[in-house]
Structure formats: structure tokens, C-alpha cells
C-alpha atoms as a PDB file:
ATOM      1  CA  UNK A   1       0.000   0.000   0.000  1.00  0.00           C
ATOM      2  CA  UNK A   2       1.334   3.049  -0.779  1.00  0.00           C
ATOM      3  CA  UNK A   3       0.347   6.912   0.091  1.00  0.00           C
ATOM      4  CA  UNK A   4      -0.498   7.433  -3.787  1.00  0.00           C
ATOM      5  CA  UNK A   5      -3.186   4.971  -3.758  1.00  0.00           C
ATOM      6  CA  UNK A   6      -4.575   6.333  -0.884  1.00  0.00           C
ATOM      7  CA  UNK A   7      -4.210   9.348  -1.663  1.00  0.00           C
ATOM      8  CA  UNK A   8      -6.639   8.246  -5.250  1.00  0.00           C
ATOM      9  CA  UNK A   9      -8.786   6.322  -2.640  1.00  0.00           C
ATOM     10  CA  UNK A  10     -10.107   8.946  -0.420  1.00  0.00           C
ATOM     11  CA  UNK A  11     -10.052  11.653  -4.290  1.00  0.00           C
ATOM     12  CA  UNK A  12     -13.020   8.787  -4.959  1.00  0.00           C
ATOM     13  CA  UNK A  13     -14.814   8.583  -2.094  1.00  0.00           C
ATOM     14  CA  UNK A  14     -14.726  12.820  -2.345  1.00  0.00           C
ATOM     15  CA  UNK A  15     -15.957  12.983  -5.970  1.00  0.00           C
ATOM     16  CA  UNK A  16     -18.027   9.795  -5.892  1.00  0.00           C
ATOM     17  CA  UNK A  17     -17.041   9.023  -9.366  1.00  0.00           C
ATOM     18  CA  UNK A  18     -13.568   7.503 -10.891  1.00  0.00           C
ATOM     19  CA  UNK A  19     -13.921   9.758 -13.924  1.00  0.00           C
ATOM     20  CA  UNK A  20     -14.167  13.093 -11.829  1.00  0.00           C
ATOM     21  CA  UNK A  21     -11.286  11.632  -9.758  1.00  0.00           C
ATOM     22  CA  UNK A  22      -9.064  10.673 -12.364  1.00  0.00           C
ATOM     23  CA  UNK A  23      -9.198  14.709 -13.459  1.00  0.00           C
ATOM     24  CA  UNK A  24      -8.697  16.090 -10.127  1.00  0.00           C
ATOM     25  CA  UNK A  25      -5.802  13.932  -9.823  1.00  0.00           C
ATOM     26  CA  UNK A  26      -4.207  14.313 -13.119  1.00  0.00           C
ATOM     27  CA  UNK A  27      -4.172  10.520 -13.881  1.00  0.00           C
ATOM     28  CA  UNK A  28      -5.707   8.354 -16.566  1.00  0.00           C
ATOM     29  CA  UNK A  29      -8.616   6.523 -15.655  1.00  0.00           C
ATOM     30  CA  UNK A  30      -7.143   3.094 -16.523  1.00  0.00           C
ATOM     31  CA  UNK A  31      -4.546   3.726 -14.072  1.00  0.00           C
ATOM     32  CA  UNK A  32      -6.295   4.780 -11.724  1.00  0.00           C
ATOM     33  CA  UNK A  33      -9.328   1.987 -12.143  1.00  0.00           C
ATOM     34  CA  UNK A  34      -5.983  -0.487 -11.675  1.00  0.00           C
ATOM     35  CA  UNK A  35      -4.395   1.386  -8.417  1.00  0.00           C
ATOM     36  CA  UNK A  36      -7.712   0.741  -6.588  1.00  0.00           C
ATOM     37  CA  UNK A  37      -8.251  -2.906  -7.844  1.00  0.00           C
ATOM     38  CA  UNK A  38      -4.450  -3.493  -6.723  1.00  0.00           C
ATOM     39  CA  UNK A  39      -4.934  -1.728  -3.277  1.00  0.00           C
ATOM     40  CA  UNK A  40      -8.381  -3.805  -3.041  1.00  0.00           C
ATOM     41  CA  UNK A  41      -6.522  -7.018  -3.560  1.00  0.00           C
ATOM     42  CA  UNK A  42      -4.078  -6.406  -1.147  1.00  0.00           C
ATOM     43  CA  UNK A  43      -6.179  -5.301   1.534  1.00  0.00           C
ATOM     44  CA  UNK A  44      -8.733  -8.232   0.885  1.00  0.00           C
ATOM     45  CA  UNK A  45     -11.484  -5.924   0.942  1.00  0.00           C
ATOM     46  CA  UNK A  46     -13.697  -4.488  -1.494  1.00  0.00           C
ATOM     47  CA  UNK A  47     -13.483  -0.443  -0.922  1.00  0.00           C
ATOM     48  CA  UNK A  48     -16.104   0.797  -3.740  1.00  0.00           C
ATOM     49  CA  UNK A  49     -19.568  -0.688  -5.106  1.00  0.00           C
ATOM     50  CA  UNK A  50     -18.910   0.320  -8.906  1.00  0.00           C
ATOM     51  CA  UNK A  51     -22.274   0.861 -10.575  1.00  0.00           C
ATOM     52  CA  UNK A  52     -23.648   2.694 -13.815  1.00  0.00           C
ATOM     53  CA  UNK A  53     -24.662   5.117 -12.060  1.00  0.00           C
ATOM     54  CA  UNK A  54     -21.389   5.888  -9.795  1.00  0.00           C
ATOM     55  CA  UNK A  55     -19.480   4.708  -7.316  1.00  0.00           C
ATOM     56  CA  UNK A  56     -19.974   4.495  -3.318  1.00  0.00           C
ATOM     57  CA  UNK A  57     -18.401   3.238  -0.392  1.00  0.00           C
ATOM     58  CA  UNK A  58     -18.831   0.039   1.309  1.00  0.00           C
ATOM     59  CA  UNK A  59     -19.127  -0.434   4.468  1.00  0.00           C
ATOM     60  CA  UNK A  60     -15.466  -1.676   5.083  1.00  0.00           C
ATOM     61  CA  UNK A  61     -14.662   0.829   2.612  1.00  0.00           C
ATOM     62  CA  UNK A  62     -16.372   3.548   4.558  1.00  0.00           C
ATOM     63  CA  UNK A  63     -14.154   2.344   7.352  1.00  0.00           C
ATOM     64  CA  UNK A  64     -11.145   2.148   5.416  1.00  0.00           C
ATOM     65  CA  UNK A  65     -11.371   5.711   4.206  1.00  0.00           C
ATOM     66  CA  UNK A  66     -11.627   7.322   7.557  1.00  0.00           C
ATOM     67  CA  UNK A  67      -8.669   5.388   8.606  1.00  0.00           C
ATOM     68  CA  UNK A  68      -6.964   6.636   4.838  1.00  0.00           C
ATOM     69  CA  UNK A  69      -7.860  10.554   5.452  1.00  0.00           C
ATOM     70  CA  UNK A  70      -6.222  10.020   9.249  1.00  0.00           C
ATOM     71  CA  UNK A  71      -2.654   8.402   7.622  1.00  0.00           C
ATOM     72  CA  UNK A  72      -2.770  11.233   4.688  1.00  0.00           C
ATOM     73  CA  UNK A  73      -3.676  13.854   6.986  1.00  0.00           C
ATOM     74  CA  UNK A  74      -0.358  12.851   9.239  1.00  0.00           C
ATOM     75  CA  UNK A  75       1.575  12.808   6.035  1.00  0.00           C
ATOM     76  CA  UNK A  76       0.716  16.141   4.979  1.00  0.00           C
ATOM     77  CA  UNK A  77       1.715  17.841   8.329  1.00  0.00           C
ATOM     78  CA  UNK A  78       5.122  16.574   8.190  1.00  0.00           C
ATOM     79  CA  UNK A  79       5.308  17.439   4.776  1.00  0.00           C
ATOM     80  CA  UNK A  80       4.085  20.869   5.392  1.00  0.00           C
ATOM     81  CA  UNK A  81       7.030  21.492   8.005  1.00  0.00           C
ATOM     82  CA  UNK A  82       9.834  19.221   7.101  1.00  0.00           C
ATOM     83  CA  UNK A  83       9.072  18.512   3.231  1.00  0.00           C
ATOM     84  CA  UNK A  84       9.777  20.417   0.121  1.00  0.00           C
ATOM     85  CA  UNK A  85       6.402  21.292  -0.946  1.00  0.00           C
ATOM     86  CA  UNK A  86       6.658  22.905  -4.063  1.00  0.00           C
ATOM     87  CA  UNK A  87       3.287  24.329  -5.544  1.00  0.00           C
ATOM     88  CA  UNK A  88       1.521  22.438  -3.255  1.00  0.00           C
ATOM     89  CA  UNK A  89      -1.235  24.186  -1.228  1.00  0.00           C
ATOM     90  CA  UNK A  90      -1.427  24.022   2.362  1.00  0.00           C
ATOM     91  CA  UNK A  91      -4.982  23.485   3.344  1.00  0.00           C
ATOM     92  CA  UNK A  92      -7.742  24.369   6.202  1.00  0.00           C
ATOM     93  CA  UNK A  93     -11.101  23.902   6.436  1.00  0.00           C
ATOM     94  CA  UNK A  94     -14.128  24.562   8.922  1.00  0.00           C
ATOM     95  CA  UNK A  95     -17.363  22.779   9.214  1.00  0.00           C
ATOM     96  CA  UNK A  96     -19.953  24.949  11.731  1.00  0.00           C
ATOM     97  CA  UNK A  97     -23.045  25.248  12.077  1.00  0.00           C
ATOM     98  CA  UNK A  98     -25.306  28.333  10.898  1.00  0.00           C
ATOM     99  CA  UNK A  99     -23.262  30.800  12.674  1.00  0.00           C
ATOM    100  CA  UNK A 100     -22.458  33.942  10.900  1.00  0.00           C
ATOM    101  CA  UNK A 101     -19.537  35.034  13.094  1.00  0.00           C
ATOM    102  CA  UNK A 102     -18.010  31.772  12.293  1.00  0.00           C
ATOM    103  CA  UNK A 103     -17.980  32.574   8.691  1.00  0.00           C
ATOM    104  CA  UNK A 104     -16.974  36.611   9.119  1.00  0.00           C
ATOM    105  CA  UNK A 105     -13.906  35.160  11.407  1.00  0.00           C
ATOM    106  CA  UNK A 106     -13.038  32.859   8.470  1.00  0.00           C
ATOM    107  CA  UNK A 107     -13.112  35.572   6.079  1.00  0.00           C
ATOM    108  CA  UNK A 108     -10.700  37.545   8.136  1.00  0.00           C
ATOM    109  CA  UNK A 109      -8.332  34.757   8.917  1.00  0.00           C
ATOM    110  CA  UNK A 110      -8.168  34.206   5.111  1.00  0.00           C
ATOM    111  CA  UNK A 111      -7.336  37.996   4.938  1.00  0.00           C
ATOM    112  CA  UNK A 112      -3.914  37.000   6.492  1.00  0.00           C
ATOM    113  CA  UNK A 113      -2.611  34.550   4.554  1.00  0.00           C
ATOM    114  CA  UNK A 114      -1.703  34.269   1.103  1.00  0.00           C
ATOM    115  CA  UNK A 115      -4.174  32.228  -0.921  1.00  0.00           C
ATOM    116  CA  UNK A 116      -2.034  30.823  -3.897  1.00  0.00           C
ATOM    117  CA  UNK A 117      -0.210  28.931  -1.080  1.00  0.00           C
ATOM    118  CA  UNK A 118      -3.911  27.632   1.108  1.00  0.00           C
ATOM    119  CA  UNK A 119      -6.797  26.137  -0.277  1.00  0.00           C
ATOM    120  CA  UNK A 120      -9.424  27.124   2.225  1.00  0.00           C
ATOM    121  CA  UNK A 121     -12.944  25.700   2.678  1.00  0.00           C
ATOM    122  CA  UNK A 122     -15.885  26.424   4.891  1.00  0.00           C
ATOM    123  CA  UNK A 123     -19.023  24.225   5.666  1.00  0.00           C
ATOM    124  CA  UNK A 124     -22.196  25.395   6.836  1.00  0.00           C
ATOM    125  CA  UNK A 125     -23.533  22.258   7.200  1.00  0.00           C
ATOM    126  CA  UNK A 126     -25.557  20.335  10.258  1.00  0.00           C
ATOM    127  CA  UNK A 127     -24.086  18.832  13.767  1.00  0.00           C
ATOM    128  CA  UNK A 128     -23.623  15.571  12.861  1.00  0.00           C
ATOM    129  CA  UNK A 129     -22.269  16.218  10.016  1.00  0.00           C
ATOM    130  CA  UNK A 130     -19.880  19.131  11.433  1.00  0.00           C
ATOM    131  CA  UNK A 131     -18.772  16.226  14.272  1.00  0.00           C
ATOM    132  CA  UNK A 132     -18.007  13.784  10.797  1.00  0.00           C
ATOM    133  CA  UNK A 133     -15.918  16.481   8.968  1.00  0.00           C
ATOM    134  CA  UNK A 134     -13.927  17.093  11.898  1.00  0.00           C
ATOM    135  CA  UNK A 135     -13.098  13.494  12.975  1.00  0.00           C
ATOM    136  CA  UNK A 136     -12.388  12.412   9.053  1.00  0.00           C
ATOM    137  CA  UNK A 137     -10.015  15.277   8.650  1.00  0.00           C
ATOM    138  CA  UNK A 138     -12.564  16.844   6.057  1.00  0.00           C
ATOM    139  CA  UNK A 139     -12.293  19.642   8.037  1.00  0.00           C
ATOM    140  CA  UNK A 140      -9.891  21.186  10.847  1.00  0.00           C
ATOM    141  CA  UNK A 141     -12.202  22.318  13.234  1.00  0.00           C
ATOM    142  CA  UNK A 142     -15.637  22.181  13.853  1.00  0.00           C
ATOM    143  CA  UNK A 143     -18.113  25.001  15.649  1.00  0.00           C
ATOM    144  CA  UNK A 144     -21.170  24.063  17.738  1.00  0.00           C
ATOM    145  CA  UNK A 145     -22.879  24.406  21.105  1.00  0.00           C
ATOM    146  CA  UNK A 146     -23.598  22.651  24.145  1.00  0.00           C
ATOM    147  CA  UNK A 147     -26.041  22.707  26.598  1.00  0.00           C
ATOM    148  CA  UNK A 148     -27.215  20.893  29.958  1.00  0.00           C
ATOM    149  CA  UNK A 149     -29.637  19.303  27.183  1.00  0.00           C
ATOM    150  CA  UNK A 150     -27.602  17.826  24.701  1.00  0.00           C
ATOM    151  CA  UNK A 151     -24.074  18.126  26.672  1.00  0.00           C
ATOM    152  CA  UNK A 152     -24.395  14.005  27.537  1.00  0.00           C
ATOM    153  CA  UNK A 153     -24.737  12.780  24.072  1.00  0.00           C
ATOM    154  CA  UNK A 154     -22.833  15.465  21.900  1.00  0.00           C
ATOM    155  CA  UNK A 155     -19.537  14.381  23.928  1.00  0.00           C
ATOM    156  CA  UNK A 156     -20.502  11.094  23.832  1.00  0.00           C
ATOM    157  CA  UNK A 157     -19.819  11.452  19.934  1.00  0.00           C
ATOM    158  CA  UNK A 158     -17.109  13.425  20.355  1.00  0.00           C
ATOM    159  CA  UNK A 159     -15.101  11.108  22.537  1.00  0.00           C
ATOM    160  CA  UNK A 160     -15.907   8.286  20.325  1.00  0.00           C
ATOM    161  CA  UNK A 161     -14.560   9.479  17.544  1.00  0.00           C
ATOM    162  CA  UNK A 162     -11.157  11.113  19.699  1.00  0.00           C
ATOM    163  CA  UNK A 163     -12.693  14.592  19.533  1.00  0.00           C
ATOM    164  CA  UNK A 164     -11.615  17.876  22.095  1.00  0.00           C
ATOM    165  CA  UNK A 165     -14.571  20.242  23.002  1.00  0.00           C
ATOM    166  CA  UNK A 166     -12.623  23.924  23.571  1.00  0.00           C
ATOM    167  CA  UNK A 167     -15.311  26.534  24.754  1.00  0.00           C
ATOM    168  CA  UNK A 168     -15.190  29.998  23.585  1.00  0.00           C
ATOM    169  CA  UNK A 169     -18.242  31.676  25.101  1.00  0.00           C
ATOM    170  CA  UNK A 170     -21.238  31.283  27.106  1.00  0.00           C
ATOM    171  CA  UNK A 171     -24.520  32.952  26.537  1.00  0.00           C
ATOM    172  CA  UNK A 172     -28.247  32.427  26.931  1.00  0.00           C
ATOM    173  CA  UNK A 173     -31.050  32.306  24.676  1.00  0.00           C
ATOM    174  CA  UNK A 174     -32.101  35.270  22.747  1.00  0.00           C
ATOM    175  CA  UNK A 175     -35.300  35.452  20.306  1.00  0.00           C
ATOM    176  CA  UNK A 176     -33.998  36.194  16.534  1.00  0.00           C
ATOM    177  CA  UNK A 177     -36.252  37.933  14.271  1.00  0.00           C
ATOM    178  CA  UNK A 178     -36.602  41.075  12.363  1.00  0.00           C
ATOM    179  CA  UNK A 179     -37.142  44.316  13.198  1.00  0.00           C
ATOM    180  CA  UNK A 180     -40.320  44.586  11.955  1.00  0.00           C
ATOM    181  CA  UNK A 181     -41.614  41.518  13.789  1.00  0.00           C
ATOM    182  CA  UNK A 182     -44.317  42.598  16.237  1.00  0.00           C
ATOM    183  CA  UNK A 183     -42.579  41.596  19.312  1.00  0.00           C
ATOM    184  CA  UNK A 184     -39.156  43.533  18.078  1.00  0.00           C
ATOM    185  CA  UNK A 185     -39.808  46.372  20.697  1.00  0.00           C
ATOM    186  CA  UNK A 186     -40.704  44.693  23.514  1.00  0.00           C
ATOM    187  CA  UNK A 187     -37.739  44.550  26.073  1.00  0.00           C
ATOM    188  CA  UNK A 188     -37.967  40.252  26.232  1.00  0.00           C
ATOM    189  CA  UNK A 189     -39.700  38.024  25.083  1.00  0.00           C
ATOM    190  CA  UNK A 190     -41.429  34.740  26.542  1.00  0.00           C
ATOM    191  CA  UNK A 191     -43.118  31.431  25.148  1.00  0.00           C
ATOM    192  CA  UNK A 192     -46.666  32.702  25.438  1.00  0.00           C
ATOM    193  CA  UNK A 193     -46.049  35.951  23.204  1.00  0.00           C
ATOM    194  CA  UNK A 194     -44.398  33.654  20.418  1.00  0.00           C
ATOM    195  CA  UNK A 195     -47.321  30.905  19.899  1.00  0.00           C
ATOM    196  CA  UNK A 196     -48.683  32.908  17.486  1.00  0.00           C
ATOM    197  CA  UNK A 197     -45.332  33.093  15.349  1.00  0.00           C
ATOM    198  CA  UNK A 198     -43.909  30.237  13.574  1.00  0.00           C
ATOM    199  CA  UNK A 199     -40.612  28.901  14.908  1.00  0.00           C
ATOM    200  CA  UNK A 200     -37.682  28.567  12.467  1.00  0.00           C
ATOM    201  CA  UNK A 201     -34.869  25.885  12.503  1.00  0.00           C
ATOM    202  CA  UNK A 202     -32.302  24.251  10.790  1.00  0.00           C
ATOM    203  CA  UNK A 203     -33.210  20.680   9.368  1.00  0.00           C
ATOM    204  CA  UNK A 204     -30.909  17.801  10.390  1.00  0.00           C
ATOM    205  CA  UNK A 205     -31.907  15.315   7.708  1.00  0.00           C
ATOM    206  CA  UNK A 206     -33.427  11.698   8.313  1.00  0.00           C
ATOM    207  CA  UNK A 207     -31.100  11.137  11.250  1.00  0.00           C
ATOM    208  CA  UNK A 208     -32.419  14.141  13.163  1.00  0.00           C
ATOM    209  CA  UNK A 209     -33.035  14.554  17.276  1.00  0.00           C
ATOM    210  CA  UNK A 210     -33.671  17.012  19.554  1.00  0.00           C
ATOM    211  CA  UNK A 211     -30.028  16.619  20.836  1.00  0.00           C
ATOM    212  CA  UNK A 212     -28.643  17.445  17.159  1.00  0.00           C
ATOM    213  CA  UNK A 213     -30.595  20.775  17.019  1.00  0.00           C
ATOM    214  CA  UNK A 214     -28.877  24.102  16.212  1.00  0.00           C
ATOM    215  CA  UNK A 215     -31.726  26.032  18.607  1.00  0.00           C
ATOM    216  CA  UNK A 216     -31.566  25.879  22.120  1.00  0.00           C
ATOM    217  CA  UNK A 217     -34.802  24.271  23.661  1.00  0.00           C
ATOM    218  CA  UNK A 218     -35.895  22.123  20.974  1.00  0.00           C
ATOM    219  CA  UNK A 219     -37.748  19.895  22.937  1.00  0.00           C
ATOM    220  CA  UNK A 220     -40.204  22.969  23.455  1.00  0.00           C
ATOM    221  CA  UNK A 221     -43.607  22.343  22.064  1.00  0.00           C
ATOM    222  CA  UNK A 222     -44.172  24.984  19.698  1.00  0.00           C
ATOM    223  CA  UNK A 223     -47.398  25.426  18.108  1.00  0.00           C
ATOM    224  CA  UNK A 224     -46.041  26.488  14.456  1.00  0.00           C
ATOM    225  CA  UNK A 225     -42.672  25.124  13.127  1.00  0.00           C
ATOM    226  CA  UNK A 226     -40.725  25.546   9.634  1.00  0.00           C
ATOM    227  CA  UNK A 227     -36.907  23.867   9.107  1.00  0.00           C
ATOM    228  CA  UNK A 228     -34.698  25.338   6.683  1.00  0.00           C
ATOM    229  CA  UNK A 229     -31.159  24.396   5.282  1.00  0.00           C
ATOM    230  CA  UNK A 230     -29.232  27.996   5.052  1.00  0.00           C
ATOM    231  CA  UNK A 231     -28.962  30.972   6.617  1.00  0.00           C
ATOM    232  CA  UNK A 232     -30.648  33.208   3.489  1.00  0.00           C
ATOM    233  CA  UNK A 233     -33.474  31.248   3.489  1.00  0.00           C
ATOM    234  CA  UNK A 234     -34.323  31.600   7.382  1.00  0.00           C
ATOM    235  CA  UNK A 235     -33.613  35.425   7.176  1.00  0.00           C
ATOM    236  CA  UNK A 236     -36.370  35.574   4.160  1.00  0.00           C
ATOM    237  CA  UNK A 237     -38.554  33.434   6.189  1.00  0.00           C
ATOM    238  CA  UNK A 238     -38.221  35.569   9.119  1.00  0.00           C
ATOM    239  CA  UNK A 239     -39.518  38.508   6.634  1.00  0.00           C
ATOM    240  CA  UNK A 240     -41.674  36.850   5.027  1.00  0.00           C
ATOM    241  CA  UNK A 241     -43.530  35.110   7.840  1.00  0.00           C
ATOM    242  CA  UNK A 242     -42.623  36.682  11.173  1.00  0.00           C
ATOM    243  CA  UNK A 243     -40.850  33.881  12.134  1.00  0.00           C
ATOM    244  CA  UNK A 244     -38.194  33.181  14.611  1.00  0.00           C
ATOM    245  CA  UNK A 245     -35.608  31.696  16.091  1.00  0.00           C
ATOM    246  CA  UNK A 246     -34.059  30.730  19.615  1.00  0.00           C
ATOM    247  CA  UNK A 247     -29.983  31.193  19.114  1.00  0.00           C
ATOM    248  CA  UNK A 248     -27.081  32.997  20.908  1.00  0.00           C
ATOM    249  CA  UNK A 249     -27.551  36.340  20.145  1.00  0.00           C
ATOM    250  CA  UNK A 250     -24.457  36.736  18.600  1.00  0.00           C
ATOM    251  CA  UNK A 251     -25.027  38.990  15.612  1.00  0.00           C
ATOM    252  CA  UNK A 252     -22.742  39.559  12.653  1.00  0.00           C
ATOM    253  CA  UNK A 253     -24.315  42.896  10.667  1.00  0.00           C
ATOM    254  CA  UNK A 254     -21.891  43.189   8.409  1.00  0.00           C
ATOM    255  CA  UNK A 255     -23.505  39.261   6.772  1.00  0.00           C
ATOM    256  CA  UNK A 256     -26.711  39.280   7.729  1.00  0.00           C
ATOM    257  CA  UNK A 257     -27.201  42.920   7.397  1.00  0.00           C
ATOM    258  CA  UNK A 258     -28.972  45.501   9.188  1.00  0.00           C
ATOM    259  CA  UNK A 259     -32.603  44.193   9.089  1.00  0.00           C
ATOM    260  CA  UNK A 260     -32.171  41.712  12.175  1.00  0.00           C
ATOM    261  CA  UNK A 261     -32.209  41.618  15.973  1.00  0.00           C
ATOM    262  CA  UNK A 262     -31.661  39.685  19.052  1.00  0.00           C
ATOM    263  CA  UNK A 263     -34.197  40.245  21.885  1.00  0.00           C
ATOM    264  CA  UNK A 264     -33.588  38.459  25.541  1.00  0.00           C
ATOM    265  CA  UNK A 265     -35.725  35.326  25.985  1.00  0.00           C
ATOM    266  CA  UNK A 266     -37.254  34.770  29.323  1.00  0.00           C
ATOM    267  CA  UNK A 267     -39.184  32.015  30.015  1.00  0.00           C
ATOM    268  CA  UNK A 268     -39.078  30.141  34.104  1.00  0.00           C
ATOM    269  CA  UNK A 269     -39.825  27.160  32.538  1.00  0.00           C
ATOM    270  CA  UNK A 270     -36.742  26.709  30.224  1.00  0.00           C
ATOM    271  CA  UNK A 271     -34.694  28.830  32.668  1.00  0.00           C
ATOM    272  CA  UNK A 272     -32.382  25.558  33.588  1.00  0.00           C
ATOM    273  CA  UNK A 273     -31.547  24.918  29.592  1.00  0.00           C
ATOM    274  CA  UNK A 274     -31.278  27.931  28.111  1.00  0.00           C
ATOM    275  CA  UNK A 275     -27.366  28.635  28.611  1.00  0.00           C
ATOM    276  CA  UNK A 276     -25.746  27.890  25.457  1.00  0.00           C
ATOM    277  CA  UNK A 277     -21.812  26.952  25.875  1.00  0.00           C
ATOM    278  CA  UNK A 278     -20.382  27.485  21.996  1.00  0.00           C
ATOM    279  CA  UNK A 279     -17.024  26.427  21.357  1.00  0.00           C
ATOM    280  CA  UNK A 280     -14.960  24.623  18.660  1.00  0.00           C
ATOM    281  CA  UNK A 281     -13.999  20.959  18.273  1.00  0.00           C
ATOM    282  CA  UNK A 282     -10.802  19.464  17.250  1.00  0.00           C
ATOM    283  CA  UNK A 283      -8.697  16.278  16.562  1.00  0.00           C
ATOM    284  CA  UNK A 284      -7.299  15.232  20.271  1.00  0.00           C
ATOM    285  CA  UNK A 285      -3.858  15.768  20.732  1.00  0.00           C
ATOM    286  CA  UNK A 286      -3.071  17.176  17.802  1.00  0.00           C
ATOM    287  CA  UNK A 287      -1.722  20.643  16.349  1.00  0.00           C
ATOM    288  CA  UNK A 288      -4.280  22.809  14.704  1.00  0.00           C
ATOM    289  CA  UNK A 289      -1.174  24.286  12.066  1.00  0.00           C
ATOM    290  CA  UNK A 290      -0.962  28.282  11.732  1.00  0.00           C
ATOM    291  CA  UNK A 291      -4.058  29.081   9.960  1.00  0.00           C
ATOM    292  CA  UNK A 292      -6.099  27.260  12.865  1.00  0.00           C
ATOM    293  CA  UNK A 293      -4.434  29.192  15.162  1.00  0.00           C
ATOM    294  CA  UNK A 294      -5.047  32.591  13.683  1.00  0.00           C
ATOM    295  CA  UNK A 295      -8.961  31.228  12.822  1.00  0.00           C
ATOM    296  CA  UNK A 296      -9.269  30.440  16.678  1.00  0.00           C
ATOM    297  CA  UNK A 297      -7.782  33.764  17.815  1.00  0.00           C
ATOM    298  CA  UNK A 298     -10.088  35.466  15.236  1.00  0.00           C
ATOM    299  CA  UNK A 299     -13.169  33.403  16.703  1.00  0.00           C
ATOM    300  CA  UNK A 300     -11.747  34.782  20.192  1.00  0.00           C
ATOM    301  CA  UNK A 301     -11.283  38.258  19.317  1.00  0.00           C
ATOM    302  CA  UNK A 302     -15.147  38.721  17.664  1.00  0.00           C
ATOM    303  CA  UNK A 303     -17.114  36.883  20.350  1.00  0.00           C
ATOM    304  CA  UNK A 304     -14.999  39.086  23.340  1.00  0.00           C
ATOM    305  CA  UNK A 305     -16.756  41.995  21.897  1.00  0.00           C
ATOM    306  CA  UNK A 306     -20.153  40.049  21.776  1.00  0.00           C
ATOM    307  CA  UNK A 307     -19.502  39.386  25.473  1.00  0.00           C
ATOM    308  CA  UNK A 308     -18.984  42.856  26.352  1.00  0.00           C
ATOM    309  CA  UNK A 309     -21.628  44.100  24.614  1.00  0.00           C
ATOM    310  CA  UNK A 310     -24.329  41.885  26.249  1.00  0.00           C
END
């Protein structure tokens, strides 16, 4: 087995396609059709189902891959700091959920460096699928919240798959809507005044629970609900249909724009659950490289002046 044929492996599993693959990687796809069959053979395992319409992983293959992205992953940070690396980008990615500061202290970390020598990526993209990214090496860190709700089974994930939780700020529940909402004025804002409002939130696909939701109190039972998959399209919803959301608080104007605001939710009820603890995850024991650094110090710097300013 060599890094190569890895290295053509996990460009596979990525595109989902051997054609696609074999372009990415600058090889022909005869060669690389062979690399896989002689890395299949020797591992005694079949990695890809091969069908008309594609290829996916199986579920030793699925396995395999993770395993693949960890080995590469190594590779590429001692080739990054002991190995001539040529043209070769350096690389960092973040997978987060729907959090706009996230994404405006990604845009300034990219600011610093030079970006013919990274290839940057950012995910918004749901929990689960945040805690995947992170522990495949898709991404490099991974932004989401806990809470005395879901704190028990998010870290039971986490540890599983030899994650580090690093908290960045605490804050409690605020009521997200727009400033023409009805409610916008009022000084906070409690359960009973929003059952006649629709509640928006951010689907989490067929595997969805309340412990995967990007709200805080999901377990609530609210009369009117609508999911969403992006940011735009809950901001137009808001608009659109007075709708809200239960979140942080933390506001990034300069993304979402002007139109929006954050008004203290107060509630007895939910009083024990409504802390939200956000923070970043991260491979265990391992280095986040110079552009993590500078992302996490960005992260720090924007949600200080959140905290002051609540």
C-alpha cells in the first residue's frame, strides 16, 4: 500500500465518481481503475460498489477511508514542516453550524494569509455532520454548542470518535427575528407571546433529534414550526412570515445585514436549559497548524466583543 493509492482512494470517495477523480488527480482513468483494484486485492477488501450510475463506499470501505484521510492527513503535516512542498497548497477547512460570526472570522483569517499557497474551505452544514468532517479530517475544526440538554450525548460522539470540546463563550437564549416583527420592541420576550409566530430551525436530515438541534430548547412544544437548510433562506422566512428563532444572540451585521435583531428570551420554565456553551472541536492531541491558530484567535477576538456588549 502506498500513500499514492490512498491518496486516489479517499479523491473517490470525495468525488463519488472515478472519472471526476481521475481529473482532479491528473491521472488516466485506466490507471487509476488499476491502483484501486491493486490496493483492493491487497487489503482483501472491497473499498467501492462500482455501478452505472457511480461509485460508493462500502461499508469496510467507509471504514477504510476514515482510517486513509487520518494516515494522509499525518503525512501532509510533516510534509508541510519538514518537506519540500513545491506548488503544493497548504490546506484548512471549517465545518460549523449556521453561525455567521463563524464565517466573518473565516473571512478575516483568510485575509492574512496568502491564498495561492492555502486552499481554504468552509461548511455550513448540520451537527452531525460538522462532528463527521472534523473526525475524518474533512475539516480542521468544527463550531457548535452545548447545553445541559444535549451536553451528555454530543460528547458522547465526540469522545468516540477522539474529539476535544474547547469553549469559547457562554450565553443564553435570545429570540432572533426582524425588526419589523411585532414583538421587536418589547424589552424580552417569553413562550406565550411567540405561539402565534412560527418557529424557524435548521433541518438535520433523516437522522435528526432534539439533541442534534442548532436552537436551544428544541424539545419545546411549539405550536407552528418551519426547518430550513441555510442561513438566506431563514432570514427571508423571518420577513416573510414573522418567524423566529431561539440562538445565541451573537449577531454579525456586516452578513446578515442591518434588518435583524436579538431580543432576551425569558421564560421560568426553560430557565435551567437555556445557557448555550459554543465552542470549537478538534482532533485530540493534535496541532491545529498556523491558519487554525489565527482562525481560533479570530473566533476569540469577535465573540470578546459580543460578550462585552451583552
Amino acid at each position: 500500500m502506498t500513500l499514492q493509492q490512498l491518496r486516489y482512494a479517499i479523491g473517490i470517495a470525495e468525488t463519488g465518481s472515478f472519472n471526476k477523480a481521475a481529473e482532479k488527480l491528473y491521472i488516466s482513468q485506466p490507471s487509476l481503475t488499476a491502483a484501486i483494484r491493486d490496493l483492493e486485492d491487497e487489503m482483501n477488501i472491497l473499498i467501492f460498489n462500482r455501478t452505472s450510475r457511480g461509485v460508493s463506499l462500502t461499508n469496510e470501505g467507509e471504514e477504510f477511508i476514515a482510517y486513509a484521510r487520518e494516515l494522509y492527513h499525518h503525512y501532509e503535516i510533516v510534509m508541510d514542516k519538514y518537506g519540500k512542498s513545491g506548488k503544493r497548497k497548504k490546506k484548512f477547512a471549517v465545518s460549523t453550524q449556521h453561525y455567521s460570526f463563524a464565517v466573518k472570522s473565516f473571512v478575516e483569517t483568510v485575509k492574512l494569509f496568502d491564498t495561492d499557497k492555502y486552499e481554504f474551505a468552509i461548511r455550513e452544514t448540520r451537527t452531525r455532520e460538522v462532528i463527521e468532517d472534523v473526525a475524518s479530517f474533512k475539516s480542521d475544526i468544527g463550531i457548535l454548542y452545548l447545553s445541559d440538554f444535549n451536553r451528555k450525548v454530543i460528547q458522547s460522539l465526540l469522545n468516540a470518535r477522539d474529539l476535544a470540546f474547547h469553549k469559547l463563550i457562554e450565553c443564553k437564549a435570545y429570540v432572533y427575528l426582524w425588526k419589523g416583527h411585532p414583538l421587536a420592541k418589547q424589552p424580552f420576550i417569553t413562550f406565550d407571546q411567540l405561539a402565534d409566530y412560527p418557529c424557524l430551525s435548521f433541518e438535520q436530515g433523516d437522522n435528526s433529534s432534539f439533541y442534534f438541534a442548532e436552537e436551544i430548547l428544541s424539545t419545546s412544544e411549539y405550536n407552528r414550526t418551519i426547518k430550513a437548510n441555510d442561513r438566506a433562506t431563514m432570514l427571508n422566512l423571518m420577513i416573510g412570515l414573522n418567524g423566529y428563532t431561539l440562538c445565541s444572540g451573537i449577531i454579525c451585521e456586516e452578513l446578515n445585514g442591518s434588518d435583524y435583531l436579538a431580543v432576551p428570551f425569558k421564560d421560568k420554565s426553560a430557565e435551567a436549559h437555556r445557557v448555550m456553551e459554543i465552542g470549537y472541536i478538534s482532533k485530540r492531541n493534535m496541532l491545529l497548524g498556523l491558519a487554525g491558530e489565527r482562525y481560533v484567535e479570530e473566533l476569540q477576538k469577535y465573540l470578546a466583543k459580543c460578550e462585552r456588549a451583552e
